[in-house]
C-alpha atoms as a PDB file:
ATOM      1  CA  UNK A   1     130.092  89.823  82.201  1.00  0.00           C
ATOM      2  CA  UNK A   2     130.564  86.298  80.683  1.00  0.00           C
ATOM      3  CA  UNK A   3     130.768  84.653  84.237  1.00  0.00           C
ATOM      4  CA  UNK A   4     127.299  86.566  85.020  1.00  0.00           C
ATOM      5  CA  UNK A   5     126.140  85.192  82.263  1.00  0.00           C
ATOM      6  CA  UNK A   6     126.615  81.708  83.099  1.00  0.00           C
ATOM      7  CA  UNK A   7     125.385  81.961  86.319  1.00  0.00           C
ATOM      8  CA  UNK A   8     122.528  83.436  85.189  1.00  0.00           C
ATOM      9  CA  UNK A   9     121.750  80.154  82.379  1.00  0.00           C
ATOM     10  CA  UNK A  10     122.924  77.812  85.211  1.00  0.00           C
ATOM     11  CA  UNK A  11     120.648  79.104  87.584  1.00  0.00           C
ATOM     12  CA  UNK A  12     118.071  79.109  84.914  1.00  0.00           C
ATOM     13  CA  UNK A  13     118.463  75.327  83.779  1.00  0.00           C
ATOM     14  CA  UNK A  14     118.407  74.180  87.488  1.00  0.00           C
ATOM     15  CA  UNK A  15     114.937  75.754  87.750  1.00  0.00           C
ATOM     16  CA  UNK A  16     113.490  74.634  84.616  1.00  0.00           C
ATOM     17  CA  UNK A  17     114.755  70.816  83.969  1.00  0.00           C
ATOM     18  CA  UNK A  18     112.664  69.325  86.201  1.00  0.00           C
ATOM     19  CA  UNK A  19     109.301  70.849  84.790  1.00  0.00           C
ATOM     20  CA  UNK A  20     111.427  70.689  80.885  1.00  0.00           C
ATOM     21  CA  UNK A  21     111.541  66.506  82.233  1.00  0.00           C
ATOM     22  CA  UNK A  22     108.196  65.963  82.945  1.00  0.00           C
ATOM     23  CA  UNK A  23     106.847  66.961  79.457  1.00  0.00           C
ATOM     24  CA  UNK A  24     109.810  65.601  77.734  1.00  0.00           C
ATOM     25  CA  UNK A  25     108.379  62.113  79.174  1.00  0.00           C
ATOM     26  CA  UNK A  26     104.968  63.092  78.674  1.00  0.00           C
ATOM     27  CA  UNK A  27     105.404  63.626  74.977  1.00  0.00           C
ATOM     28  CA  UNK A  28     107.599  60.531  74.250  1.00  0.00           C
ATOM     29  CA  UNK A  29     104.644  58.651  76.179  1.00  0.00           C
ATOM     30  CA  UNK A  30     107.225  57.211  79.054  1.00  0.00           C
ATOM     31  CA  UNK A  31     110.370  57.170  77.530  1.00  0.00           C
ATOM     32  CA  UNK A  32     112.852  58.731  80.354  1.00  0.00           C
ATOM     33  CA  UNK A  33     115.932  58.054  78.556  1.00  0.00           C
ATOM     34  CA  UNK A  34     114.305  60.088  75.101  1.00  0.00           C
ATOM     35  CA  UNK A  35     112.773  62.777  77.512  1.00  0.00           C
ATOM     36  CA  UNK A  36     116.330  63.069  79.723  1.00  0.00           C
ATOM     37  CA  UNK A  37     118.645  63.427  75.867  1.00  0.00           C
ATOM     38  CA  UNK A  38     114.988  65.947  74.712  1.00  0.00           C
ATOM     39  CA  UNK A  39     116.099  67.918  78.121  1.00  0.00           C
ATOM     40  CA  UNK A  40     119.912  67.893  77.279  1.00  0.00           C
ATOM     41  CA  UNK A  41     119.756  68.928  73.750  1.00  0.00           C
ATOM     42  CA  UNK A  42     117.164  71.668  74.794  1.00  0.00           C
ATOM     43  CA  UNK A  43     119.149  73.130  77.023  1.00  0.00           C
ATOM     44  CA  UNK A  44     122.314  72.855  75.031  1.00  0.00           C
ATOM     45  CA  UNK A  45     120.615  75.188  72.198  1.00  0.00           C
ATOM     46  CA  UNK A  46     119.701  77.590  75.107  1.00  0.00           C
ATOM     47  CA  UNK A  47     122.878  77.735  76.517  1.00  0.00           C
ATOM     48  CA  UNK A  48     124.273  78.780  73.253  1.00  0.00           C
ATOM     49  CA  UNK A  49     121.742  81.703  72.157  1.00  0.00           C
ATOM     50  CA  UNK A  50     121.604  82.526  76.105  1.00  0.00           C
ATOM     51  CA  UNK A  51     123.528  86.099  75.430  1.00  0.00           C
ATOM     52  CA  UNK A  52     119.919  86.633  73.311  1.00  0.00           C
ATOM     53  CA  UNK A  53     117.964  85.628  75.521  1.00  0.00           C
ATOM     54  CA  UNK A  54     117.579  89.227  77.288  1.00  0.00           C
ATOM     55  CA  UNK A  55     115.156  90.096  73.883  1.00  0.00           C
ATOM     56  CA  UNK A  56     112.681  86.797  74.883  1.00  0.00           C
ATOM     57  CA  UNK A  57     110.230  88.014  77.378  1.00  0.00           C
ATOM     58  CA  UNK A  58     109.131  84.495  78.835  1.00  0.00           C
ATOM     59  CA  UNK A  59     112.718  82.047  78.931  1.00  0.00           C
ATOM     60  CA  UNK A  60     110.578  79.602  80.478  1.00  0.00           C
ATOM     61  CA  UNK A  61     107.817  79.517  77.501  1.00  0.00           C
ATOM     62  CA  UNK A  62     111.172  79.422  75.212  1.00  0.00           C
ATOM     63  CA  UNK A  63     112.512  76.807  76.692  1.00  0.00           C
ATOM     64  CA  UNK A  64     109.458  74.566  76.508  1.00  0.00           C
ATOM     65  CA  UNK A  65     109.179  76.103  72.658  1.00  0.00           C
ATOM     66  CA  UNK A  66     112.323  74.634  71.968  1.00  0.00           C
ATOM     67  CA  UNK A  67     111.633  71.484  73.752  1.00  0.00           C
ATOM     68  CA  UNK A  68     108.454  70.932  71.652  1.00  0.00           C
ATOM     69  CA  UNK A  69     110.516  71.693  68.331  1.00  0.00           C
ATOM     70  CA  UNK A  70     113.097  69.520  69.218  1.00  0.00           C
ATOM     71  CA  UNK A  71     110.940  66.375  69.977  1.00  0.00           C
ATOM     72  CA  UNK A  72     109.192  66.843  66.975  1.00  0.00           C
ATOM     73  CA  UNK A  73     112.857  67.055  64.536  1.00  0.00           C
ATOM     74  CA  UNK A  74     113.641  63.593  65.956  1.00  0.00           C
ATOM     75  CA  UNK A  75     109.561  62.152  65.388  1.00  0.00           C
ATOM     76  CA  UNK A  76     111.294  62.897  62.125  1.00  0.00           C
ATOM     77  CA  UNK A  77     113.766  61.021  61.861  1.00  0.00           C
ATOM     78  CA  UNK A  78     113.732  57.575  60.709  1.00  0.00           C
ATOM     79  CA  UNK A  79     115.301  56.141  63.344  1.00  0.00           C
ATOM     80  CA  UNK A  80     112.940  57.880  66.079  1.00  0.00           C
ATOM     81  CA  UNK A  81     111.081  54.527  66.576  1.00  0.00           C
ATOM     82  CA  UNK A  82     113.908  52.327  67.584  1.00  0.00           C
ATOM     83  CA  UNK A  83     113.014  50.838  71.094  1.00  0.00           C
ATOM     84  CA  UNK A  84     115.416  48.965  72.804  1.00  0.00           C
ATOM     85  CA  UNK A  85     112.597  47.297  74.712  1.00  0.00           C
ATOM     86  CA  UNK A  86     108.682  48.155  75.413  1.00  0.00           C
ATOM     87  CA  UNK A  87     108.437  46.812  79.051  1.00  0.00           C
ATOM     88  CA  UNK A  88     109.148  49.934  81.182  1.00  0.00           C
ATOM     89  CA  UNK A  89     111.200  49.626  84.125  1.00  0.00           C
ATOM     90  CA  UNK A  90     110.264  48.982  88.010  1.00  0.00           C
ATOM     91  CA  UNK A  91     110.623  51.850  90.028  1.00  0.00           C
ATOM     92  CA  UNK A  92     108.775  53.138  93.079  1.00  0.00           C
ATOM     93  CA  UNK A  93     105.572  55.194  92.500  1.00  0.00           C
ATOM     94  CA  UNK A  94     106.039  58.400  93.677  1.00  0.00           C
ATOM     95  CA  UNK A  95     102.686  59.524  94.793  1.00  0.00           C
ATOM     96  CA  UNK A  96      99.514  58.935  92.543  1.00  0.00           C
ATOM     97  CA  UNK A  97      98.135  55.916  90.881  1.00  0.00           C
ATOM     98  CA  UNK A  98     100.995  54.127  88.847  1.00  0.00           C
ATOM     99  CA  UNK A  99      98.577  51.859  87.053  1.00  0.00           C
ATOM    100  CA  UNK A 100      96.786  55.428  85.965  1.00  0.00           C
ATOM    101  CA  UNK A 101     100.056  56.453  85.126  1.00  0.00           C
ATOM    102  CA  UNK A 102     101.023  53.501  83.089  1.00  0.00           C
ATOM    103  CA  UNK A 103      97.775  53.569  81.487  1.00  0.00           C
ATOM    104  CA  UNK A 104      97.528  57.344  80.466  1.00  0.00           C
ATOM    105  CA  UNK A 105     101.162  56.670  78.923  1.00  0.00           C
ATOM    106  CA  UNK A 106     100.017  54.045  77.283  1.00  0.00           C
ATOM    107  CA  UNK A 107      97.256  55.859  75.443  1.00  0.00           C
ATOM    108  CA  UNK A 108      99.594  58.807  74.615  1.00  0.00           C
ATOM    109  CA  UNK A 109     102.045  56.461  73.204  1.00  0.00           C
ATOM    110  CA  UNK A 110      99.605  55.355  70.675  1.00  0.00           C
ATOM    111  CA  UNK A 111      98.945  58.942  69.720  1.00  0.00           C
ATOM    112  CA  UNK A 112     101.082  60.010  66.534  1.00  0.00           C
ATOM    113  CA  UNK A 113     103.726  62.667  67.800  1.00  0.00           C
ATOM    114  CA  UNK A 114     102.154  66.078  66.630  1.00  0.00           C
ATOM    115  CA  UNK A 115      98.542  64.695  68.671  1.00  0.00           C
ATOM    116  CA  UNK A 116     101.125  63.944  71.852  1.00  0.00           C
ATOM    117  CA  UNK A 117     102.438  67.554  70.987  1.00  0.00           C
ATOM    118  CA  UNK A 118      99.163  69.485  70.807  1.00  0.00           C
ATOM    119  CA  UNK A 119      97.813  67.059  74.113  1.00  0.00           C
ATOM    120  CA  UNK A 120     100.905  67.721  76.159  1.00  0.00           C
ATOM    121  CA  UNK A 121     101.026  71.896  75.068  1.00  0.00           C
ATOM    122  CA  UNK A 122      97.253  72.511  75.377  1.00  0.00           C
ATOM    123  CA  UNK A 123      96.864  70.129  78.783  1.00  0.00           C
ATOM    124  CA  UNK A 124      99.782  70.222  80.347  1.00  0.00           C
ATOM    125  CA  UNK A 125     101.551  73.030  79.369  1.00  0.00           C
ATOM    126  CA  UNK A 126      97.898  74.966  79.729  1.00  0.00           C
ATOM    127  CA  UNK A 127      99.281  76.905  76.323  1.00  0.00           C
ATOM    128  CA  UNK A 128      96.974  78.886  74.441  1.00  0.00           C
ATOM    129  CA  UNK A 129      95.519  77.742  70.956  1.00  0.00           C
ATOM    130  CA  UNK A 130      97.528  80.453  69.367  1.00  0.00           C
ATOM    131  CA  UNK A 131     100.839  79.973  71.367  1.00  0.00           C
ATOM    132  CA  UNK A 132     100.486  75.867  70.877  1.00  0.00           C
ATOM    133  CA  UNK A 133     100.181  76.901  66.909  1.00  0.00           C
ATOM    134  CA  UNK A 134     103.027  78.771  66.991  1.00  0.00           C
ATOM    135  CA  UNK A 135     104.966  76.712  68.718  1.00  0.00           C
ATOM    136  CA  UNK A 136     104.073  73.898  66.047  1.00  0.00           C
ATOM    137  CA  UNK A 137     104.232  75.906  63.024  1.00  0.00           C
ATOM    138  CA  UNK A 138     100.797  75.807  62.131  1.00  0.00           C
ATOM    139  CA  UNK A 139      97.547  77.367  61.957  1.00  0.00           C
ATOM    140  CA  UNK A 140      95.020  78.191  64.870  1.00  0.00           C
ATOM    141  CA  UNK A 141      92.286  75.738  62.979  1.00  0.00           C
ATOM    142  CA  UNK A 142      94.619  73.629  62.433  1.00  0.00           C
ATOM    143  CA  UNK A 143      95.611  72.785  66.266  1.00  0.00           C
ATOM    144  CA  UNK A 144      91.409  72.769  67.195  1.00  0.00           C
ATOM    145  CA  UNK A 145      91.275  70.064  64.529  1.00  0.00           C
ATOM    146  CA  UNK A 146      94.367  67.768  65.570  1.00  0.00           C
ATOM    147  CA  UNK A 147      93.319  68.567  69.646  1.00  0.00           C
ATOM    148  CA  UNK A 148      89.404  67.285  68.516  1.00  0.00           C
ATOM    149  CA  UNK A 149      90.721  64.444  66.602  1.00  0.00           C
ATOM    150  CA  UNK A 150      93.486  63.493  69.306  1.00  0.00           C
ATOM    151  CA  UNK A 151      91.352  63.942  72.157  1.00  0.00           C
ATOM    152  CA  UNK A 152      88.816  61.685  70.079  1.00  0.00           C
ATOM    153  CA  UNK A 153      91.512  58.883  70.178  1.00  0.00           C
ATOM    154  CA  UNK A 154      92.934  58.895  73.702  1.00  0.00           C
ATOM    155  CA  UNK A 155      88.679  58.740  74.625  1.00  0.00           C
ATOM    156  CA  UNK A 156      89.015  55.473  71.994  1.00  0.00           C
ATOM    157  CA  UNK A 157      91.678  53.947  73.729  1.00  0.00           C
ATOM    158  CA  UNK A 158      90.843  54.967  77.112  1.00  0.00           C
ATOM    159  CA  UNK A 159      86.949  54.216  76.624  1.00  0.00           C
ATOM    160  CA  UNK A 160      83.928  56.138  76.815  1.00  0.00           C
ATOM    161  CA  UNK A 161      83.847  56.012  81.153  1.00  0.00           C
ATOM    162  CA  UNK A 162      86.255  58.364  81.525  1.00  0.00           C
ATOM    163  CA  UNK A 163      84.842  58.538  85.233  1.00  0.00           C
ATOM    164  CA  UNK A 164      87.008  55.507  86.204  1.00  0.00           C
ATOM    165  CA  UNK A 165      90.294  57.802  85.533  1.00  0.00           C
ATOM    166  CA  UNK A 166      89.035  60.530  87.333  1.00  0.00           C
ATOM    167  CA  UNK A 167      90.278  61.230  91.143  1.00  0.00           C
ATOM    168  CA  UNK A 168      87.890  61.463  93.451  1.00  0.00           C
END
């Protein structure tokens, strides 16, 4: 039963990381080595309540729950804005615009962490108002506000010709 068990979670986590990856560096704005210790320490907790995880009706929606929570506990922290450096690395674009890329990273990063959150949840995660507030721990009216305001700022940063971002 244990074995089964196992399989089951590693099976599970071999599925999900890559999509747990790409929002982990979406909501620490481009930071792959944040997003790739995010995905670890997400799927640690997992792997440890995974014996519960027969009462959770949507693992998948859990796991990016607990993703969510966990990058917000280290926003927290004091040390969360440490950067070893702000010049992000050279690597090969794989597919897409990598100037867009950079440049819708860029924006996010200059987003305080709960905006990122609500932006990456409602956006890319295509969550609900209510499931994005109760992911957050706060009120329906409360994520329409921050999503306004935070979608007002990236449009600041960005600028008002959003048209120039858009693919054809």
């Amino acid at each position: 039963m244990r074995q089964a068990r196992a399989d089951e979670y590693a099976e599970f986590a071999a599925v999900r990381a890559g999509h747990l990856y790409r929002s982990a560096c979406l909501l620490t704005a481009g930071d792959t080595h944040l997003a790739e210790d995010l995905v670890q320490e997400t799927l640690g907790r997992l792997y440890v309540g995974w014996g519960r995880m027969s009462r959770v009706g949507n693992p998948a929606g859990y796991a990016q729950t607990v993703l969510t929570r966990t990058f917000l506990a280290h926003q927290r922290r004091r040390s969360s804005t440490e950067r070893a450096t702000d010049v992000l690395p050279d690597r090969p674009a794989d597919g897409g615009d990598p100037s867009l890329r950079l440049t819708l990273l860029e924006a996010l990063s200059r987003l305080p962490a709960k905006d990122r959150a609500v932006i990456v949840l409602r956006y890319w995660e295509d969550r609900s108002i209510e499931e994005t507030a109760d992911v957050m721990h706060v009120s329906s009216a409360a994520v329409r506000t921050r999503c306004v305001r935070a979608l007002g700022r990236l449009r600041e940063l960005l600028g008002e010709d959003l048209d120039e971002y858009a693919r054809p």
